[in-house]
PDB file of N, CA and C in Angstrom:
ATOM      1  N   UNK A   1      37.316  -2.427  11.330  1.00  0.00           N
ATOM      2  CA  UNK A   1      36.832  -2.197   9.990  1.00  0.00           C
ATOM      3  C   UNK A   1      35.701  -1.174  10.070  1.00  0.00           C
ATOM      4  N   UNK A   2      36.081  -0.291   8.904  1.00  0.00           N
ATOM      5  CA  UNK A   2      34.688   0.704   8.831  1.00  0.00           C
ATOM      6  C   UNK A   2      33.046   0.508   8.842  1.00  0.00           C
ATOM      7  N   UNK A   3      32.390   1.117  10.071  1.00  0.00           N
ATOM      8  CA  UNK A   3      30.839   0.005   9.793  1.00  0.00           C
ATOM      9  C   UNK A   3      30.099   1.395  11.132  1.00  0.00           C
ATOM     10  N   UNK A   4      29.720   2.334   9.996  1.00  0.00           N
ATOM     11  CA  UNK A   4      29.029   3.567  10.793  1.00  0.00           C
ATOM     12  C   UNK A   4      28.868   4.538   9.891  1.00  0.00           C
ATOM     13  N   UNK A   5      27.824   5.658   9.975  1.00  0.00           N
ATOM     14  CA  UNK A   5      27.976   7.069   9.400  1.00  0.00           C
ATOM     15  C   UNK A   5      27.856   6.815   7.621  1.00  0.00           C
ATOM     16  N   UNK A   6      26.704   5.479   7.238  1.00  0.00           N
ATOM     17  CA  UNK A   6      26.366   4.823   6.100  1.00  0.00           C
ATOM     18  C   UNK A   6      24.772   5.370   5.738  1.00  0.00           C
ATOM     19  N   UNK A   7      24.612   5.704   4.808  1.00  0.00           N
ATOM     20  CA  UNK A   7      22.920   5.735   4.082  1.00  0.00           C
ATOM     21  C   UNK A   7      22.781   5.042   2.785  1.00  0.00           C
ATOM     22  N   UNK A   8      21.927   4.629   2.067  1.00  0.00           N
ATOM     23  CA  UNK A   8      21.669   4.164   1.278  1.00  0.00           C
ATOM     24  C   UNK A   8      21.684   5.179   0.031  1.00  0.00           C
ATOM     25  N   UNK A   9      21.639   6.693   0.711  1.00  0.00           N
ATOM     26  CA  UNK A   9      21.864   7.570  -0.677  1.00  0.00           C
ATOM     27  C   UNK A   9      23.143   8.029  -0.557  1.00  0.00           C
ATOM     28  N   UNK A  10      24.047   7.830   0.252  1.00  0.00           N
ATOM     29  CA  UNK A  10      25.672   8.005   0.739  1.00  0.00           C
ATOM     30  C   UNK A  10      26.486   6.689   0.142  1.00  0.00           C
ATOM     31  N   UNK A  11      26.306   6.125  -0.896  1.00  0.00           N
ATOM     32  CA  UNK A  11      26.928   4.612  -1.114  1.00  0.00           C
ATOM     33  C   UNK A  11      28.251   4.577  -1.249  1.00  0.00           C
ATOM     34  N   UNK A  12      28.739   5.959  -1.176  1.00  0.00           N
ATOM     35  CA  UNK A  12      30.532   6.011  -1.773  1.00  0.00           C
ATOM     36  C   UNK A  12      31.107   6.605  -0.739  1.00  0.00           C
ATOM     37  N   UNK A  13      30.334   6.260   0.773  1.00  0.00           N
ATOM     38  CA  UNK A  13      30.932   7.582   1.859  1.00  0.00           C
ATOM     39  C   UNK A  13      31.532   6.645   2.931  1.00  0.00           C
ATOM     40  N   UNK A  14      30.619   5.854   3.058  1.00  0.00           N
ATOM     41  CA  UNK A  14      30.951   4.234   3.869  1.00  0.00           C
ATOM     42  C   UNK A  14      29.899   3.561   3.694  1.00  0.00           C
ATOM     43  N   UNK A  15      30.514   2.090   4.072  1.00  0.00           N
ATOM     44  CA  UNK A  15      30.294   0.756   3.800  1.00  0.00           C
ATOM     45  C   UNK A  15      28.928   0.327   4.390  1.00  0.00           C
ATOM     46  N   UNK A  16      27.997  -0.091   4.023  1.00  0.00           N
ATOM     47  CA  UNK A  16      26.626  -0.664   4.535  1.00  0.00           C
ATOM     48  C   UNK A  16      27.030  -1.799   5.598  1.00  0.00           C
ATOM     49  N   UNK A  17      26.891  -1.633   6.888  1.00  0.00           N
ATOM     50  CA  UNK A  17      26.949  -3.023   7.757  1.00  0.00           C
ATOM     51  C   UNK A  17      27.228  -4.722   6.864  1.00  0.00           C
ATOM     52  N   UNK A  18      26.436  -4.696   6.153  1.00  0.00           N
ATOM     53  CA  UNK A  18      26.684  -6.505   5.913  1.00  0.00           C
ATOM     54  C   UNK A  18      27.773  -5.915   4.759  1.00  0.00           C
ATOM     55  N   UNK A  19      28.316  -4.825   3.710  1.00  0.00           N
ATOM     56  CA  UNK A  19      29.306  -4.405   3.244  1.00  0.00           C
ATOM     57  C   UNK A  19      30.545  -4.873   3.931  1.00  0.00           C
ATOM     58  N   UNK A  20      30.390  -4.615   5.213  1.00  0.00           N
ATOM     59  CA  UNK A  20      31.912  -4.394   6.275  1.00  0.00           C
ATOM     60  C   UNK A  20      31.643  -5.855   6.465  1.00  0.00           C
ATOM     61  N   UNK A  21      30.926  -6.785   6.985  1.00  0.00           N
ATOM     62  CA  UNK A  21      30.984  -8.335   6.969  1.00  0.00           C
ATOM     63  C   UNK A  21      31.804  -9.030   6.128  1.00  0.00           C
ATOM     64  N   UNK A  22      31.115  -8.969   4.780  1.00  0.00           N
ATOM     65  CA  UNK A  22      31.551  -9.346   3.508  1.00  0.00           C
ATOM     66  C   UNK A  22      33.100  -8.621   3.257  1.00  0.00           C
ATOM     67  N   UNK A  23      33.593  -7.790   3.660  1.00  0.00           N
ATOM     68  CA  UNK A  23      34.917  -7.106   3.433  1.00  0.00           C
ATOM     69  C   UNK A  23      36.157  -7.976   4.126  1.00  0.00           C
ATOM     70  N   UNK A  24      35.379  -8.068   5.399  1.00  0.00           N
ATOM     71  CA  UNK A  24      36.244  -9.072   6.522  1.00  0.00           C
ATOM     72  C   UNK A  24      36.750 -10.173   5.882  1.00  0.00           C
ATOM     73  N   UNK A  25      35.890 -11.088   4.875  1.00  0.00           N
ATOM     74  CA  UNK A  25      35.755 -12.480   4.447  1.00  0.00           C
ATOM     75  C   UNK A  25      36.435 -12.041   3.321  1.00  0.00           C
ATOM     76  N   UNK A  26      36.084 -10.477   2.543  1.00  0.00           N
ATOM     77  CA  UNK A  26      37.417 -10.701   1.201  1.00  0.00           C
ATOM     78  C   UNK A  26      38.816 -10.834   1.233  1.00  0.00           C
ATOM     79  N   UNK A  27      38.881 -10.362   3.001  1.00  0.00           N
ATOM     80  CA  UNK A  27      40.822 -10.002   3.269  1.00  0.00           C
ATOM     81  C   UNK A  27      40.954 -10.940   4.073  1.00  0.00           C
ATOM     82  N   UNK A  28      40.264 -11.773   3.641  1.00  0.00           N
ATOM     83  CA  UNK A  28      40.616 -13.403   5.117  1.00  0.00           C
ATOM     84  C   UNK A  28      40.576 -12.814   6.276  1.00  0.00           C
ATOM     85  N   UNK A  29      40.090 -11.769   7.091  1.00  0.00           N
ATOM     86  CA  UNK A  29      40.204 -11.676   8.777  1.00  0.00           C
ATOM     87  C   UNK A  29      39.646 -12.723   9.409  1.00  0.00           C
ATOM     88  N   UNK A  30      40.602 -13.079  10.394  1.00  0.00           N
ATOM     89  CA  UNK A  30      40.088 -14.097  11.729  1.00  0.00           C
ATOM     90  C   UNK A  30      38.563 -13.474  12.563  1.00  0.00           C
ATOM     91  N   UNK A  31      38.582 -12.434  12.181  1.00  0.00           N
ATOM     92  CA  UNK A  31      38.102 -11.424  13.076  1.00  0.00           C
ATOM     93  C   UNK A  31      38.217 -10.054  12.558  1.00  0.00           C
ATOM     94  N   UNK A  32      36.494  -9.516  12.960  1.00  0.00           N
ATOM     95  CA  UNK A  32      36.841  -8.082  12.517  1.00  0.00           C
ATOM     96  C   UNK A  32      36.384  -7.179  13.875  1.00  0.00           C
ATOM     97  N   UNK A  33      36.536  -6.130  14.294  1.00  0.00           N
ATOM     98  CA  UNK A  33      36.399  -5.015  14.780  1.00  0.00           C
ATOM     99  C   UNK A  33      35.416  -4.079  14.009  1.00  0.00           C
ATOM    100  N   UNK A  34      34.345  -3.565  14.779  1.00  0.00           N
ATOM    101  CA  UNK A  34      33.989  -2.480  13.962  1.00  0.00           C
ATOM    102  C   UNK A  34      34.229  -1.094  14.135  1.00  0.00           C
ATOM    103  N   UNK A  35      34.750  -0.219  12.951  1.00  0.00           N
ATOM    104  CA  UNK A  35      34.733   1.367  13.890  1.00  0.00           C
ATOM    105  C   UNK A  35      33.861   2.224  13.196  1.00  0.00           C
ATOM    106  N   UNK A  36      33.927   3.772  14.229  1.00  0.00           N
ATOM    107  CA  UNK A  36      32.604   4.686  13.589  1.00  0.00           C
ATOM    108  C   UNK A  36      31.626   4.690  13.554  1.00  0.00           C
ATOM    109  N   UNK A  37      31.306   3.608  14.505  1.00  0.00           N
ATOM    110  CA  UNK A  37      29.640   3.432  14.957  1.00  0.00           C
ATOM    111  C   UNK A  37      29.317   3.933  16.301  1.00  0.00           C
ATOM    112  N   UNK A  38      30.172   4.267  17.307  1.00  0.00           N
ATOM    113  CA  UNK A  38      29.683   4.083  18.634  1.00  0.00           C
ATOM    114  C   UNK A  38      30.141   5.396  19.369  1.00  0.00           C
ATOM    115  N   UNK A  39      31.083   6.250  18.497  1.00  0.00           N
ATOM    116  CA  UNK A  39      31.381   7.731  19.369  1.00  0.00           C
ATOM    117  C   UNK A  39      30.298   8.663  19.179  1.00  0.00           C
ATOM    118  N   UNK A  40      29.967   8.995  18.325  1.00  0.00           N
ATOM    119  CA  UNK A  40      28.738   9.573  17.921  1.00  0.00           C
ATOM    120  C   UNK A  40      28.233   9.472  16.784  1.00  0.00           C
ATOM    121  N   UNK A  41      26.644   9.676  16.515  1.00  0.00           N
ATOM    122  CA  UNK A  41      26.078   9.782  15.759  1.00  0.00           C
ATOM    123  C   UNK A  41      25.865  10.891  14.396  1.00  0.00           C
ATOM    124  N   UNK A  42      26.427  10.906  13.325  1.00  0.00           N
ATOM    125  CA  UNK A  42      26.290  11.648  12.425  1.00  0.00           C
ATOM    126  C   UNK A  42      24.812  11.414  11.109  1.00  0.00           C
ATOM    127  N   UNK A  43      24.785  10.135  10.886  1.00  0.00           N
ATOM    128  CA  UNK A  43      23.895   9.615  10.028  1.00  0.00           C
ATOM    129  C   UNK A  43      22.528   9.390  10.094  1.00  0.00           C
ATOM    130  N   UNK A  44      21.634   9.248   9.614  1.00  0.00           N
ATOM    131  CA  UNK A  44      20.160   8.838  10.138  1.00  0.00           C
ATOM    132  C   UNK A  44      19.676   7.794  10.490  1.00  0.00           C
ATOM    133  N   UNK A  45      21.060   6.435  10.855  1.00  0.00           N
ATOM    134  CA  UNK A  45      20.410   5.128  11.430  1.00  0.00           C
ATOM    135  C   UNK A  45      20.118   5.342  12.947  1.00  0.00           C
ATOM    136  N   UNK A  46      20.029   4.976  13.807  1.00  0.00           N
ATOM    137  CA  UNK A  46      19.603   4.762  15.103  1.00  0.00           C
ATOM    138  C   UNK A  46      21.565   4.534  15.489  1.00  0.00           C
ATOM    139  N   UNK A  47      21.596   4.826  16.447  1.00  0.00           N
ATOM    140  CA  UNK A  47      23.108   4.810  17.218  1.00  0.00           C
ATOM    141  C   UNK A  47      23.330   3.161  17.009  1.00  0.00           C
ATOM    142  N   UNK A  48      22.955   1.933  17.678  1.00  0.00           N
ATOM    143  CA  UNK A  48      23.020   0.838  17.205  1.00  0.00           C
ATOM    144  C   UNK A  48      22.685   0.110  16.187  1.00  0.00           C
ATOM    145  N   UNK A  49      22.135   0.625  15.346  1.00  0.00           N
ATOM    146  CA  UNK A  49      22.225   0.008  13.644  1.00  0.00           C
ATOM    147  C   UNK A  49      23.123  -0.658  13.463  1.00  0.00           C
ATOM    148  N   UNK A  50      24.448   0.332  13.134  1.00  0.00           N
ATOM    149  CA  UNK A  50      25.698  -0.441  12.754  1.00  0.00           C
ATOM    150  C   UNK A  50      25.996  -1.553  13.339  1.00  0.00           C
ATOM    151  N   UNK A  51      26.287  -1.754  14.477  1.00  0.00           N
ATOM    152  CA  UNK A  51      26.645  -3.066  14.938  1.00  0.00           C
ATOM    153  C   UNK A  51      25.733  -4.122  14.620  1.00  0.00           C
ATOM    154  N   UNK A  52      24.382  -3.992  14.917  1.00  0.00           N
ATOM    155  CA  UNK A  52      23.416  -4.783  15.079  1.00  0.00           C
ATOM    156  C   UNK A  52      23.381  -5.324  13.943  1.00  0.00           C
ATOM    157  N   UNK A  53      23.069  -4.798  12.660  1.00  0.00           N
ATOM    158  CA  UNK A  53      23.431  -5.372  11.678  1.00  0.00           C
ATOM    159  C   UNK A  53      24.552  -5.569  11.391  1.00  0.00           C
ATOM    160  N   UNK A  54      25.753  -5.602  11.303  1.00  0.00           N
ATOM    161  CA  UNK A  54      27.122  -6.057  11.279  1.00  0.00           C
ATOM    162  C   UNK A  54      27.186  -7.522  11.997  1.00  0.00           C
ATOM    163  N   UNK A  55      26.642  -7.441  13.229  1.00  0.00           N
ATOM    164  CA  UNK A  55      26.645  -8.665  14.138  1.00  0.00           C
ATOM    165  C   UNK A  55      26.141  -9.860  13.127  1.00  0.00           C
ATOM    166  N   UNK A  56      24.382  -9.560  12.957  1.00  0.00           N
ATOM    167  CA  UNK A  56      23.935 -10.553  12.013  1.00  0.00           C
ATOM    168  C   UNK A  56      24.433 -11.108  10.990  1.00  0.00           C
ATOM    169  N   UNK A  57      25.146 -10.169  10.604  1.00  0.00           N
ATOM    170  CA  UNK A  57      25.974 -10.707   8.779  1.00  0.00           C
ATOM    171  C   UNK A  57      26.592 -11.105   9.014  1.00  0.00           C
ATOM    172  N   UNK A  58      27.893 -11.008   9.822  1.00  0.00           N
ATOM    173  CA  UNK A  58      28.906 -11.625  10.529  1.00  0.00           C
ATOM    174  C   UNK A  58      28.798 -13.254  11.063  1.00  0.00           C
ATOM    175  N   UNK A  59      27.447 -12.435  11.486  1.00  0.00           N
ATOM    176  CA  UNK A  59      26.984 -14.228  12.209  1.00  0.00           C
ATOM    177  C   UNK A  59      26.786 -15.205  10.794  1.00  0.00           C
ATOM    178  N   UNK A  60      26.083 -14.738  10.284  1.00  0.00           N
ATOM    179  CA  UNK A  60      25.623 -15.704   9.001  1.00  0.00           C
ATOM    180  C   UNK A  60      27.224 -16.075   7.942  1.00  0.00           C
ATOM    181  N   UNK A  61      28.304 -15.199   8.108  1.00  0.00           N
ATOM    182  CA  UNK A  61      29.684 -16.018   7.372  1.00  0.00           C
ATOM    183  C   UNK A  61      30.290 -16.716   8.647  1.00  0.00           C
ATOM    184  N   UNK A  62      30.340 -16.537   9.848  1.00  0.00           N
ATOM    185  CA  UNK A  62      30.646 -17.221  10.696  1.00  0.00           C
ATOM    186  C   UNK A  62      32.262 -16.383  11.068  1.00  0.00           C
ATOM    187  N   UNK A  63      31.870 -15.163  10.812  1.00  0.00           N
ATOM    188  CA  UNK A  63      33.079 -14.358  11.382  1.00  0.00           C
ATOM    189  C   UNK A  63      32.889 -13.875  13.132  1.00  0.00           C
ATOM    190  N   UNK A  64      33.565 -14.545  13.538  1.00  0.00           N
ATOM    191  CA  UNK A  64      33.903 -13.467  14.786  1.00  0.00           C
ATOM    192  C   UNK A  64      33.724 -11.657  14.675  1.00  0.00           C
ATOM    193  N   UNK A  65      33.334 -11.245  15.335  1.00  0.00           N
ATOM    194  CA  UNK A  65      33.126  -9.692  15.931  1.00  0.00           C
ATOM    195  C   UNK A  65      33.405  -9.300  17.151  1.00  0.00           C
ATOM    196  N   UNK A  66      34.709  -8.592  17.273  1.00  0.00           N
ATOM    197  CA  UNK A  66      35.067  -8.083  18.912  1.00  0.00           C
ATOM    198  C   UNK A  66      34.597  -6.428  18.762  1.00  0.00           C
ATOM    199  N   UNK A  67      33.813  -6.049  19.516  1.00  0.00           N
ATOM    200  CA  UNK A  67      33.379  -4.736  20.012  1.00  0.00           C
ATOM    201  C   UNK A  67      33.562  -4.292  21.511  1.00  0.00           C
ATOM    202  N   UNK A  68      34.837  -3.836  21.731  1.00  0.00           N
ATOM    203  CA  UNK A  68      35.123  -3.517  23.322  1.00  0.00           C
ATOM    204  C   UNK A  68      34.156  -1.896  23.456  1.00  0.00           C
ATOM    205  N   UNK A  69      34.494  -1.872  24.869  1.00  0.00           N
ATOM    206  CA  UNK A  69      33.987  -1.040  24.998  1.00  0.00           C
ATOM    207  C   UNK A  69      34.499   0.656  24.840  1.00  0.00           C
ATOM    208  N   UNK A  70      34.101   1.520  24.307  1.00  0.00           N
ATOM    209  CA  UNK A  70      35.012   2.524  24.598  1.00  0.00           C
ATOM    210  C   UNK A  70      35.764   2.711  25.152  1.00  0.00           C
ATOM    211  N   UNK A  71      37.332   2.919  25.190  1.00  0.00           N
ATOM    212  CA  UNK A  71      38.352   2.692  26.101  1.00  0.00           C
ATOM    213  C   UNK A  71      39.081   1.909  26.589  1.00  0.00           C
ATOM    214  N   UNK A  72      38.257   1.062  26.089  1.00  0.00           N
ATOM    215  CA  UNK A  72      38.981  -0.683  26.321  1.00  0.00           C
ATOM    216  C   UNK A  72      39.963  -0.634  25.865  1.00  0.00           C
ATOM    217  N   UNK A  73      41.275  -0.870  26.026  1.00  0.00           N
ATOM    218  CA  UNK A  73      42.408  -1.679  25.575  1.00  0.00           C
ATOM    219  C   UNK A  73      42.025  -2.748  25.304  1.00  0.00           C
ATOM    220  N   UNK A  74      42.921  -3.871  23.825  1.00  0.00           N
ATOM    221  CA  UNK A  74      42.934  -4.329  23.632  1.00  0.00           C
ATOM    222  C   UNK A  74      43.957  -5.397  22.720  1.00  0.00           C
ATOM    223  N   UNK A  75      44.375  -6.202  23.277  1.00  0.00           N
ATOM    224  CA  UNK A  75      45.639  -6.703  22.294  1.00  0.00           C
ATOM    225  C   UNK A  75      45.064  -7.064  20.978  1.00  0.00           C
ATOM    226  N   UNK A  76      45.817  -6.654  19.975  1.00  0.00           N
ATOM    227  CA  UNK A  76      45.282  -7.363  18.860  1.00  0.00           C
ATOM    228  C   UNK A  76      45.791  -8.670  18.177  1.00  0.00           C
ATOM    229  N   UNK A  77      46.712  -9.220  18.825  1.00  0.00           N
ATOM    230  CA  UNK A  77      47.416 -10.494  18.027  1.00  0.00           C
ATOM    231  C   UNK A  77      46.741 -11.299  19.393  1.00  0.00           C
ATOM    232  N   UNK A  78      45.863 -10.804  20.482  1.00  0.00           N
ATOM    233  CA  UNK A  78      45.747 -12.208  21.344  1.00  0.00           C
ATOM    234  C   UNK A  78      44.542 -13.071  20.701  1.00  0.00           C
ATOM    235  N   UNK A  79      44.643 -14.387  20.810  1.00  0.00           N
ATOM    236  CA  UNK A  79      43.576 -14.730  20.436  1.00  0.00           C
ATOM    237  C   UNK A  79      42.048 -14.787  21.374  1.00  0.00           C
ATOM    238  N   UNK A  80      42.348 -14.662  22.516  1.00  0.00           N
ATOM    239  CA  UNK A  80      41.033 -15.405  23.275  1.00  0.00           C
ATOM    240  C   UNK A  80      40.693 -13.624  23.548  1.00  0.00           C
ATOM    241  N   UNK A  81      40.787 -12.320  23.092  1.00  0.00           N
ATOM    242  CA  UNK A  81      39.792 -11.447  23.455  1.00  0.00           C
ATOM    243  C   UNK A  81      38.687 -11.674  23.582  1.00  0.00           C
ATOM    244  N   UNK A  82      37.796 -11.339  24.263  1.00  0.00           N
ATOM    245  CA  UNK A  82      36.469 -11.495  24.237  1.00  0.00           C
ATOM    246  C   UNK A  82      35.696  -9.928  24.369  1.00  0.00           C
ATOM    247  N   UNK A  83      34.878  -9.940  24.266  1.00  0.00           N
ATOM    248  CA  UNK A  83      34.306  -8.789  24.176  1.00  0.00           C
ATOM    249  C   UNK A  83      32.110  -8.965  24.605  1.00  0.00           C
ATOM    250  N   UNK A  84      31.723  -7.759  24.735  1.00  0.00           N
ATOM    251  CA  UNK A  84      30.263  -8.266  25.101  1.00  0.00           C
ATOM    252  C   UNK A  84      29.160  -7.177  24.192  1.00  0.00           C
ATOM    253  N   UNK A  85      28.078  -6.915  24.423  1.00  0.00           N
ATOM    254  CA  UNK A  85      27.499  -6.534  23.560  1.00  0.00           C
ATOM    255  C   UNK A  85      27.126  -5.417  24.818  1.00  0.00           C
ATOM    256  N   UNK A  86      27.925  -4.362  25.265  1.00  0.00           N
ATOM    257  CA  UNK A  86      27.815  -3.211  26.055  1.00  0.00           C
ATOM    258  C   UNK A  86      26.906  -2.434  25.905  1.00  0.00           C
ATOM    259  N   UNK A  87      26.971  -2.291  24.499  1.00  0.00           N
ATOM    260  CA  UNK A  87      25.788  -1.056  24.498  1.00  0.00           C
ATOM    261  C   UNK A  87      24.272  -1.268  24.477  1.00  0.00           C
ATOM    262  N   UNK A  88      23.648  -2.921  24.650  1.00  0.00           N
ATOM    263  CA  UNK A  88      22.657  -3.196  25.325  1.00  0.00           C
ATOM    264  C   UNK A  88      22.239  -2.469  26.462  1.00  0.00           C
ATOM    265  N   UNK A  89      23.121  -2.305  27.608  1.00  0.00           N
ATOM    266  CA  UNK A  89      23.134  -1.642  28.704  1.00  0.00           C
ATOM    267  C   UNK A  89      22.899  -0.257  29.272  1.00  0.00           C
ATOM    268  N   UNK A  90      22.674   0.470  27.825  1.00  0.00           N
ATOM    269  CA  UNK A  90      22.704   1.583  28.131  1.00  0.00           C
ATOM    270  C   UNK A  90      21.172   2.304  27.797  1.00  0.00           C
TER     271      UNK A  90
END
């Protein structure tokens, strides 16, 4: 789901982090993915904004969030993906 490359004076360009939370929970996802946050930076948040806040909102409906790492393969019908918070690491 879209969750990157957002401003507060951009409201019709993409979705505000807890936007993309709340989106997950309108289309019933088990689980959301976020994209457009992590190849590069176009917008004026900090490179981890997006997630970071996405994570929190997420956390507070009690949605799951898988964020692999760049390149990661990933099945999407498995259930037990797991995923980690990578870009701590960098």
């Amino acid at each position: 789901m879209e969750c990157g490359q957002y401003d507060k004076m951009w409201p019709d360009i993409h979705m505000m982090p807890e936007e993309t939370a709340q989106a997950g929970i309108d289309i019933k996802a088990r689980k959301i993915m976020p994209i457009h946050w992590a190849g590069f930076k176009l917008a004026l948040h900090d490179w981890t904004d997006p997630v970071t806040r996405l994570k929190i909102a997420a956390d507070k409906l009690n949605l799951p969030v898988l964020t692999p790492e760049l390149g990661t393969e990933i099945m999407v019908k498995d259930s037990i993906n797991t995923t980690t918070n990578w870009w701590k690491g960098l």
